[in-house]
PDB file of N, CA and C in Angstrom:
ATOM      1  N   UNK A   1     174.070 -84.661  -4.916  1.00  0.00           N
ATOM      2  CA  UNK A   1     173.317 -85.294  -3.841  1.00  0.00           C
ATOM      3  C   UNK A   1     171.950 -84.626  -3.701  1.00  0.00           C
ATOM      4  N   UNK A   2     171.006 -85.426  -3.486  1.00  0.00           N
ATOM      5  CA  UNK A   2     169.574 -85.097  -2.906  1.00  0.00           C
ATOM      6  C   UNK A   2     169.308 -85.752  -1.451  1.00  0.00           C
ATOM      7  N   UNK A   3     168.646 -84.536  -0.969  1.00  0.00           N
ATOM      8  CA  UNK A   3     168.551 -84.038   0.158  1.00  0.00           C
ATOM      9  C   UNK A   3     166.807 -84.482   0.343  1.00  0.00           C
ATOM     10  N   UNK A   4     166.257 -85.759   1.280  1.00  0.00           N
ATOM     11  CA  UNK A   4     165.223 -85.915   1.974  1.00  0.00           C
ATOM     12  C   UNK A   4     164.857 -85.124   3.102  1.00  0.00           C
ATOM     13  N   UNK A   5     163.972 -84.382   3.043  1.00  0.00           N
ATOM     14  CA  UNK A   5     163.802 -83.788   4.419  1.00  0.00           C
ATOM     15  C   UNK A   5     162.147 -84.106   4.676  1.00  0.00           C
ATOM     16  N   UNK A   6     161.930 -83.644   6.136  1.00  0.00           N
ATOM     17  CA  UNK A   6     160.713 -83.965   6.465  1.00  0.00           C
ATOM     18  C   UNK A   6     159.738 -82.622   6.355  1.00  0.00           C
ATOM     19  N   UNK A   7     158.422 -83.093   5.864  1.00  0.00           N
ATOM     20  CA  UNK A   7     157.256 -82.026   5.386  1.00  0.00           C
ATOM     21  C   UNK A   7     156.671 -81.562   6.684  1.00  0.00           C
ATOM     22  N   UNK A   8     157.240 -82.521   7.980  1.00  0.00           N
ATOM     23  CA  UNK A   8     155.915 -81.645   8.882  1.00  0.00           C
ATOM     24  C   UNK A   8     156.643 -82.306  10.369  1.00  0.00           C
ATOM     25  N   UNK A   9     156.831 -81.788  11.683  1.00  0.00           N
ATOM     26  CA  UNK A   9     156.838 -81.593  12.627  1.00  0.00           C
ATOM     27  C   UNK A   9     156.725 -82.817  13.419  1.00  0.00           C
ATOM     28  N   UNK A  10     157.585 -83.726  13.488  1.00  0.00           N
ATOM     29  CA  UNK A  10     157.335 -84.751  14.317  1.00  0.00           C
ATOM     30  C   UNK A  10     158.108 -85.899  14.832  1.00  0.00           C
ATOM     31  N   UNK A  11     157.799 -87.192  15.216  1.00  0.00           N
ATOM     32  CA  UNK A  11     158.742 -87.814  15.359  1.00  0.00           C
ATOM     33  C   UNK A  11     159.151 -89.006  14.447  1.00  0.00           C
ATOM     34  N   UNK A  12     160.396 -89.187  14.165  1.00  0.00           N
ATOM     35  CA  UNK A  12     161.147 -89.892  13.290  1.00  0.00           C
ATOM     36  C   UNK A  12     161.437 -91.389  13.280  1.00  0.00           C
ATOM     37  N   UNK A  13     160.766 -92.355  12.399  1.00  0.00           N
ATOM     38  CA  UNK A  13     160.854 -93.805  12.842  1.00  0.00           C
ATOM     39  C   UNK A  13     161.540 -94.248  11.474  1.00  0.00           C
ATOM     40  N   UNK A  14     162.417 -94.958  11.654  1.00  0.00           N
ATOM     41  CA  UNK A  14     163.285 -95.632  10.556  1.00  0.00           C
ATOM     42  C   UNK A  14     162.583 -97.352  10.233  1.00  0.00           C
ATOM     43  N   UNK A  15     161.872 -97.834  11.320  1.00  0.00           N
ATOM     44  CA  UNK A  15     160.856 -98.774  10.580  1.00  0.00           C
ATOM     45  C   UNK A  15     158.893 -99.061  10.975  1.00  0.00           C
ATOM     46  N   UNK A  16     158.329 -99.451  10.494  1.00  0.00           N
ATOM     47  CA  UNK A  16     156.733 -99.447  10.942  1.00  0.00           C
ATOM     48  C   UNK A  16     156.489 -99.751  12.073  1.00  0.00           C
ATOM     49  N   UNK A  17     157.381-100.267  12.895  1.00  0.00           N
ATOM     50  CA  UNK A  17     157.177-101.054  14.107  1.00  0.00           C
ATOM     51  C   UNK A  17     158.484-101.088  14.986  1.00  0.00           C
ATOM     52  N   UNK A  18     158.684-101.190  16.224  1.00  0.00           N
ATOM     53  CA  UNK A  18     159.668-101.518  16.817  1.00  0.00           C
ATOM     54  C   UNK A  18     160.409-102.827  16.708  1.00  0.00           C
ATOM     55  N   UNK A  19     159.665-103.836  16.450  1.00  0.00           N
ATOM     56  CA  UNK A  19     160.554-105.457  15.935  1.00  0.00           C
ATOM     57  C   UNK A  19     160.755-105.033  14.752  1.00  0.00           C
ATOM     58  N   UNK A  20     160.199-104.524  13.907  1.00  0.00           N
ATOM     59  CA  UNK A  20     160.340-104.878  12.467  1.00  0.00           C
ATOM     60  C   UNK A  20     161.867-103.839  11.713  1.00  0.00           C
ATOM     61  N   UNK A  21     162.308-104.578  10.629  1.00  0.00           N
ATOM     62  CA  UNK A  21     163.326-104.205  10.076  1.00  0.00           C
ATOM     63  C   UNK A  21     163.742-102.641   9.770  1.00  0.00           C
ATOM     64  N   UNK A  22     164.226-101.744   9.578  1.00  0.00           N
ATOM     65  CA  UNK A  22     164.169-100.762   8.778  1.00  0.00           C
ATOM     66  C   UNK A  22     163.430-100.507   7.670  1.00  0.00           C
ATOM     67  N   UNK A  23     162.949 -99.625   6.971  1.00  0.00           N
ATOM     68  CA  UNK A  23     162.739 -99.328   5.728  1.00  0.00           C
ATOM     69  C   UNK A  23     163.795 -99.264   4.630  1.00  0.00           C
ATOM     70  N   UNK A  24     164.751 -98.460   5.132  1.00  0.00           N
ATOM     71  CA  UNK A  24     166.120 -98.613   4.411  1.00  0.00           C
ATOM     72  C   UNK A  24     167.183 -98.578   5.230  1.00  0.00           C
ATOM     73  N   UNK A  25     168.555 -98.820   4.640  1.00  0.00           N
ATOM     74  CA  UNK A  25     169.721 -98.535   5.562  1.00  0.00           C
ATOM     75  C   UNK A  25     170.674 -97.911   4.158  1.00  0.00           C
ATOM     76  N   UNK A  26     171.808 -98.019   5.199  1.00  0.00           N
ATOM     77  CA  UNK A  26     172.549 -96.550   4.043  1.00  0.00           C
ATOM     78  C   UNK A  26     172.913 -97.454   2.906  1.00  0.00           C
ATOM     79  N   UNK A  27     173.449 -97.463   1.964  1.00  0.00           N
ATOM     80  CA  UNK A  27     173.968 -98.028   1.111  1.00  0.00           C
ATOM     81  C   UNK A  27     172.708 -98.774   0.145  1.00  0.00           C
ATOM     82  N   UNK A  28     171.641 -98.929   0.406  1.00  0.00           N
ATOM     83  CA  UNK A  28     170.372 -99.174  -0.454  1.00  0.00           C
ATOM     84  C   UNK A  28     170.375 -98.596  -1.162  1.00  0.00           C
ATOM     85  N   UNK A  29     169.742 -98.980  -2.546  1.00  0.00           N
ATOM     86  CA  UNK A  29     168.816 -98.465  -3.833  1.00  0.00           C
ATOM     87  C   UNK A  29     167.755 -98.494  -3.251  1.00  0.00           C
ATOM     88  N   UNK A  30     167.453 -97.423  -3.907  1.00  0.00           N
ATOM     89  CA  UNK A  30     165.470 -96.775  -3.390  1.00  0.00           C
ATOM     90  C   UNK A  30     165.195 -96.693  -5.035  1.00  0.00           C
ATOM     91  N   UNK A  31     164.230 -96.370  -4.962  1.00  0.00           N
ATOM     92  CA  UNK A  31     162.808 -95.884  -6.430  1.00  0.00           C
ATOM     93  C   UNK A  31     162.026 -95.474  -5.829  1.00  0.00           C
ATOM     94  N   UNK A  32     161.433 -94.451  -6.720  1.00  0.00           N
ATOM     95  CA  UNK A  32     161.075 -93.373  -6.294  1.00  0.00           C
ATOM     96  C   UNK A  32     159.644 -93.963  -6.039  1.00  0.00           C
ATOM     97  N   UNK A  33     159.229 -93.152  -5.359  1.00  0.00           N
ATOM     98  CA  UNK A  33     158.003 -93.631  -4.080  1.00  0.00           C
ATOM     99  C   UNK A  33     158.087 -94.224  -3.203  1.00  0.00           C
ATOM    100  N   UNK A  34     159.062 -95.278  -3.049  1.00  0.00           N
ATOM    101  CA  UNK A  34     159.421 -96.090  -2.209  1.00  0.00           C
ATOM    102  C   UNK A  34     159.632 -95.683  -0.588  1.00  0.00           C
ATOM    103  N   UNK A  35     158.699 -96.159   0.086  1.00  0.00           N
ATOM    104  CA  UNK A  35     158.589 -95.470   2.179  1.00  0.00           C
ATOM    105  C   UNK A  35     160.308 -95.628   2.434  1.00  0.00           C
ATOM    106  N   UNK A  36     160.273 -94.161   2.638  1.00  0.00           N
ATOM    107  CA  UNK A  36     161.739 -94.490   3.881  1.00  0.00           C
ATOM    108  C   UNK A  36     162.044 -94.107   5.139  1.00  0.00           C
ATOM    109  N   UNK A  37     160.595 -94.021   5.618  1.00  0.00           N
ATOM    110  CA  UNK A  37     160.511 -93.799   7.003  1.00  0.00           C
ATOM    111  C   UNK A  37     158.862 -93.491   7.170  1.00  0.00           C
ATOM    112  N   UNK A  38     158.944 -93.069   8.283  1.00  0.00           N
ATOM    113  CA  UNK A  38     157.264 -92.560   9.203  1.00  0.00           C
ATOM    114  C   UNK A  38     158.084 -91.267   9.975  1.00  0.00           C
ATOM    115  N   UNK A  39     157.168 -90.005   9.636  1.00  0.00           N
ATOM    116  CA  UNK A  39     157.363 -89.498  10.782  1.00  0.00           C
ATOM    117  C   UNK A  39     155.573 -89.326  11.304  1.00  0.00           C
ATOM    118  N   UNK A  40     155.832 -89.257  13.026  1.00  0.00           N
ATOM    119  CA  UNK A  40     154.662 -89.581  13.447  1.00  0.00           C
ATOM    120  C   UNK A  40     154.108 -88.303  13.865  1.00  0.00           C
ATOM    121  N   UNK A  41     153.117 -87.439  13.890  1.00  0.00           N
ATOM    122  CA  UNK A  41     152.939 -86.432  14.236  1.00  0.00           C
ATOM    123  C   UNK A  41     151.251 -86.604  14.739  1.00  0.00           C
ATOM    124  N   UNK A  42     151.026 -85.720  15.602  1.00  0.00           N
ATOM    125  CA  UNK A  42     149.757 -85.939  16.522  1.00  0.00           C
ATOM    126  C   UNK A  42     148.980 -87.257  16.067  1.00  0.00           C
ATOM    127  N   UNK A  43     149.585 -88.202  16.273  1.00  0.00           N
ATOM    128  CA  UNK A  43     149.306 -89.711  16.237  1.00  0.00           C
ATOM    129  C   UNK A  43     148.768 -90.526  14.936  1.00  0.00           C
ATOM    130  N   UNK A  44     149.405 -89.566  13.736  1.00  0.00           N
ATOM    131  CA  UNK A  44     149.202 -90.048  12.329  1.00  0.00           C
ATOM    132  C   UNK A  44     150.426 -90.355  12.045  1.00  0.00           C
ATOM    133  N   UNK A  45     150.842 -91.156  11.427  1.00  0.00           N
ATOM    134  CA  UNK A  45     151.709 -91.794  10.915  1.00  0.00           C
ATOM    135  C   UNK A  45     151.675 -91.869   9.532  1.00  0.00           C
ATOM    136  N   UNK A  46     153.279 -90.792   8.982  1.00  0.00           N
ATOM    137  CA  UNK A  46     152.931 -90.065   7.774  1.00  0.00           C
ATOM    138  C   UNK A  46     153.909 -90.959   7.060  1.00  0.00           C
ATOM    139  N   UNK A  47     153.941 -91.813   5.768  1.00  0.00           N
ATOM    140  CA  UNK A  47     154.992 -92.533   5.384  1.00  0.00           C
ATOM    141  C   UNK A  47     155.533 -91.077   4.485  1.00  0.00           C
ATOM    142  N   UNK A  48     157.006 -91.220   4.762  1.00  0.00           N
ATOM    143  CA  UNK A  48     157.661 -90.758   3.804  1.00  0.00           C
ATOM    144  C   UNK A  48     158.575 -91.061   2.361  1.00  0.00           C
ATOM    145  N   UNK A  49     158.364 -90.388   1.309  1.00  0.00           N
ATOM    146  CA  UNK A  49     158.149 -91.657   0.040  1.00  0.00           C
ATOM    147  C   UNK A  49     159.934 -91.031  -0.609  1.00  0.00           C
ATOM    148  N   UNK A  50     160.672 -91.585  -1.096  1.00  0.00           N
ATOM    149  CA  UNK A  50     161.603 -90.950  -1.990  1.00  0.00           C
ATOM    150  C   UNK A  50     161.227 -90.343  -3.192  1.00  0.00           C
ATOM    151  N   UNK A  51     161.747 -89.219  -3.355  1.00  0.00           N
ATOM    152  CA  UNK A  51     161.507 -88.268  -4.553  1.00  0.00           C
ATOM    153  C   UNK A  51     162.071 -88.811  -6.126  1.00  0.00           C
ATOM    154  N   UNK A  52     163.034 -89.891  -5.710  1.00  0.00           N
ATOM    155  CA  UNK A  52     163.872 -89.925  -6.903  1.00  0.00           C
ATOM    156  C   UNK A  52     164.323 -91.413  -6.668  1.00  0.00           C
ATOM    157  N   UNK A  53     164.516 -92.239  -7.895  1.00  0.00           N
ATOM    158  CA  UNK A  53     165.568 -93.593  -7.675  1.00  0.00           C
ATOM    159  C   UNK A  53     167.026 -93.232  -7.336  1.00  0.00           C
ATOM    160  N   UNK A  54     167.264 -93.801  -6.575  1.00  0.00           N
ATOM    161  CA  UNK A  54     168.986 -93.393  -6.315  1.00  0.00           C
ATOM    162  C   UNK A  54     169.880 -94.739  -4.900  1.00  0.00           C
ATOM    163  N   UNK A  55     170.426 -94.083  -4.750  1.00  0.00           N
ATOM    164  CA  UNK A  55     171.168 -94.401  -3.227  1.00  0.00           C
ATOM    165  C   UNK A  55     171.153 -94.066  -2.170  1.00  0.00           C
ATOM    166  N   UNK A  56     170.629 -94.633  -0.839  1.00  0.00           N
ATOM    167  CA  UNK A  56     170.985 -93.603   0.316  1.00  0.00           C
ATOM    168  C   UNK A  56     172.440 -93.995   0.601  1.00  0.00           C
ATOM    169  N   UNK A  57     172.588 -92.698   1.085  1.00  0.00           N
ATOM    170  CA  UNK A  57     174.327 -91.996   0.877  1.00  0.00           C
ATOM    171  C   UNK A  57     174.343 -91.932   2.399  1.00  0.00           C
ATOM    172  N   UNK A  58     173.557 -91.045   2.979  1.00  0.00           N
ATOM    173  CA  UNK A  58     173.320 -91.117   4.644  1.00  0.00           C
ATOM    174  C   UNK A  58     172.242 -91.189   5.288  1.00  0.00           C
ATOM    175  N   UNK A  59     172.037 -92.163   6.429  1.00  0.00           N
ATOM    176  CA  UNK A  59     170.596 -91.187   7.147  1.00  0.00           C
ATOM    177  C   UNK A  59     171.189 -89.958   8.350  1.00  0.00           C
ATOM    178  N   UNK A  60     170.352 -89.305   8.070  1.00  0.00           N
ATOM    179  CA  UNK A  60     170.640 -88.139   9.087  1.00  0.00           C
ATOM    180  C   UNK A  60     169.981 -87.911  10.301  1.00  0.00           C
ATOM    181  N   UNK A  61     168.602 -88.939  10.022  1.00  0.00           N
ATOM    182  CA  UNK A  61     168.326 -88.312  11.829  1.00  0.00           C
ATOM    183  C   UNK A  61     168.033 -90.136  12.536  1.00  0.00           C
ATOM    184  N   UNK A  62     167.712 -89.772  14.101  1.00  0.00           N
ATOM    185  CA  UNK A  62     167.657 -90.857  14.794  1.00  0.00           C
ATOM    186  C   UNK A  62     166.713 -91.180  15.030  1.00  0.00           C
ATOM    187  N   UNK A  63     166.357 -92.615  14.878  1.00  0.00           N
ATOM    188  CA  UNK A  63     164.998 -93.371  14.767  1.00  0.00           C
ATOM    189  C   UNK A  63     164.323 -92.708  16.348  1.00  0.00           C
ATOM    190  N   UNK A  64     163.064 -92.619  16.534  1.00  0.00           N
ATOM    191  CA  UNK A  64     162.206 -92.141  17.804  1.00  0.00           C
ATOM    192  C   UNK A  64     162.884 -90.990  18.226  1.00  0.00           C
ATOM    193  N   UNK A  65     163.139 -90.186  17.637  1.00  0.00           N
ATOM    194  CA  UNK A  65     163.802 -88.507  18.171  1.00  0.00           C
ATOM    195  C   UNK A  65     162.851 -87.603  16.765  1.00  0.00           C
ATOM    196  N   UNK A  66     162.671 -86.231  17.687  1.00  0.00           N
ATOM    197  CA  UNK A  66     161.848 -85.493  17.102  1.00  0.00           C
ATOM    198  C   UNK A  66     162.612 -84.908  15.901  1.00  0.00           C
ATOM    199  N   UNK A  67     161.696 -85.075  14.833  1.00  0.00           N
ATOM    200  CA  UNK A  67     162.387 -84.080  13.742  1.00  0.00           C
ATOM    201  C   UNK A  67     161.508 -82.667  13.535  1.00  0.00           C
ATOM    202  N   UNK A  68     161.902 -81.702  13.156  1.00  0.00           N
ATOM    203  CA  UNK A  68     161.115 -80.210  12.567  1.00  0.00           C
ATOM    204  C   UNK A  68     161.467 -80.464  11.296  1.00  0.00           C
ATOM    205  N   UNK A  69     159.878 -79.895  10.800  1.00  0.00           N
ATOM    206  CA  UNK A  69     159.693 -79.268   9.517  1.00  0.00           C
ATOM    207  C   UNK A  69     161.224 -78.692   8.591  1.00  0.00           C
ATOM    208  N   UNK A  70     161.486 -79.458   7.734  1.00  0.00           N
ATOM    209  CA  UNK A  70     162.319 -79.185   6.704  1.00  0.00           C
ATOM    210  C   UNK A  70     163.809 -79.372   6.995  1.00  0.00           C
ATOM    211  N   UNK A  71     163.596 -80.452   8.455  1.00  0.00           N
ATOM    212  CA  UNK A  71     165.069 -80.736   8.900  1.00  0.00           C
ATOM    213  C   UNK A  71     165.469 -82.265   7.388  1.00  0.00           C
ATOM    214  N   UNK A  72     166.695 -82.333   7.402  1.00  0.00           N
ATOM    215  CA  UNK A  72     167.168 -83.063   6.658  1.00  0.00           C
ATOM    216  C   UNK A  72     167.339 -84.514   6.715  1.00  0.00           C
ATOM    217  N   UNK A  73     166.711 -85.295   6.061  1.00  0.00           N
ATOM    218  CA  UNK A  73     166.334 -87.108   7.005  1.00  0.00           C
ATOM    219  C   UNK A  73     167.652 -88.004   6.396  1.00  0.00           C
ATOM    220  N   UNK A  74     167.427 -87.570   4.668  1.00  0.00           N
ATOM    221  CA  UNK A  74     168.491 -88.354   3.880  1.00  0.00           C
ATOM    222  C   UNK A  74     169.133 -87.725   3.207  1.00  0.00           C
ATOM    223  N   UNK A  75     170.209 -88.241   2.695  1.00  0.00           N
ATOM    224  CA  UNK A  75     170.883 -87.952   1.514  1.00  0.00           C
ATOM    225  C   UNK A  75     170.712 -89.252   0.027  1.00  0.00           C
ATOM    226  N   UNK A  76     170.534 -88.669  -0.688  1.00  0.00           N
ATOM    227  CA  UNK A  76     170.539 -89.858  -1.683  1.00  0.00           C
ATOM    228  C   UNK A  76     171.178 -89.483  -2.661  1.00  0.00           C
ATOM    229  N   UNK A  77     172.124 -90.290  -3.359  1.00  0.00           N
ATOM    230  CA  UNK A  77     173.032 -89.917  -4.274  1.00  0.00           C
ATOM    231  C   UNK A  77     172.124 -90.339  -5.941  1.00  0.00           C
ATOM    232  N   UNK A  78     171.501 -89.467  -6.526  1.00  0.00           N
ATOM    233  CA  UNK A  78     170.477 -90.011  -7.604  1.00  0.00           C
ATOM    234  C   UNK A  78     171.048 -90.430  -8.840  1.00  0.00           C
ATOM    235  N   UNK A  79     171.977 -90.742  -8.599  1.00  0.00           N
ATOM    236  CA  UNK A  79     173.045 -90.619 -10.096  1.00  0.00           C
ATOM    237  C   UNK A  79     173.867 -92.132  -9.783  1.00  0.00           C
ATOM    238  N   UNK A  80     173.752 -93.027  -9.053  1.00  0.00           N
ATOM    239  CA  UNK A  80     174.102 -94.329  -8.328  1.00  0.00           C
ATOM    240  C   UNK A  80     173.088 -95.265  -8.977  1.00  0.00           C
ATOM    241  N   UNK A  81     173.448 -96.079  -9.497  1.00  0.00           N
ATOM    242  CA  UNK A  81     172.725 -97.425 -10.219  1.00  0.00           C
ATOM    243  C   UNK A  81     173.201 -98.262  -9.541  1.00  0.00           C
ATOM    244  N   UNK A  82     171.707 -99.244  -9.477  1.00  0.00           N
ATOM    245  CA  UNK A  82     172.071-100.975  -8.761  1.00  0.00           C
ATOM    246  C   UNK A  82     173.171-101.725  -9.793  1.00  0.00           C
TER     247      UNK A  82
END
């Protein structure tokens, strides 16, 4: 398993907007670069990209709740094909 975590201090949005869909949900294929979240920090809005093609396996934190630096967002199983 690979482990998403966040680079910097802030708060945690699972999609661009409040109407709008998620970026991902668990059980998705990602590729790598692909946004799987925003965290928002002193009013920049940082997309966060996947490191690797794989699966998310879990999300770990809650959409609009603060995350810290190097807390853990996803799990992605990189070894999972569509």
């Amino acid at each position: 398993m690979m482990t998403i975590t966040s680079p910097i201090v802030g708060t945690f949005y699972r999609s661009p907007s409040p109407d709008a869909d998620p970026y991902v949900e668990e059980g998705d294929f990602v590729k790598k670069g692909q946004v799987l979240c925003i965290v928002e920090a002193m009013k920049l809005m940082n997309e966060i990209e996947c490191e690797t093609d794989g699966r998310i396996v879990k999300i770990l934190a809650e959409s609009t709740k603060p995350v810290e630096y190097g807390q853990a967002l996803f799990l992605i199983d990189p070894k999972a094909t569509s």
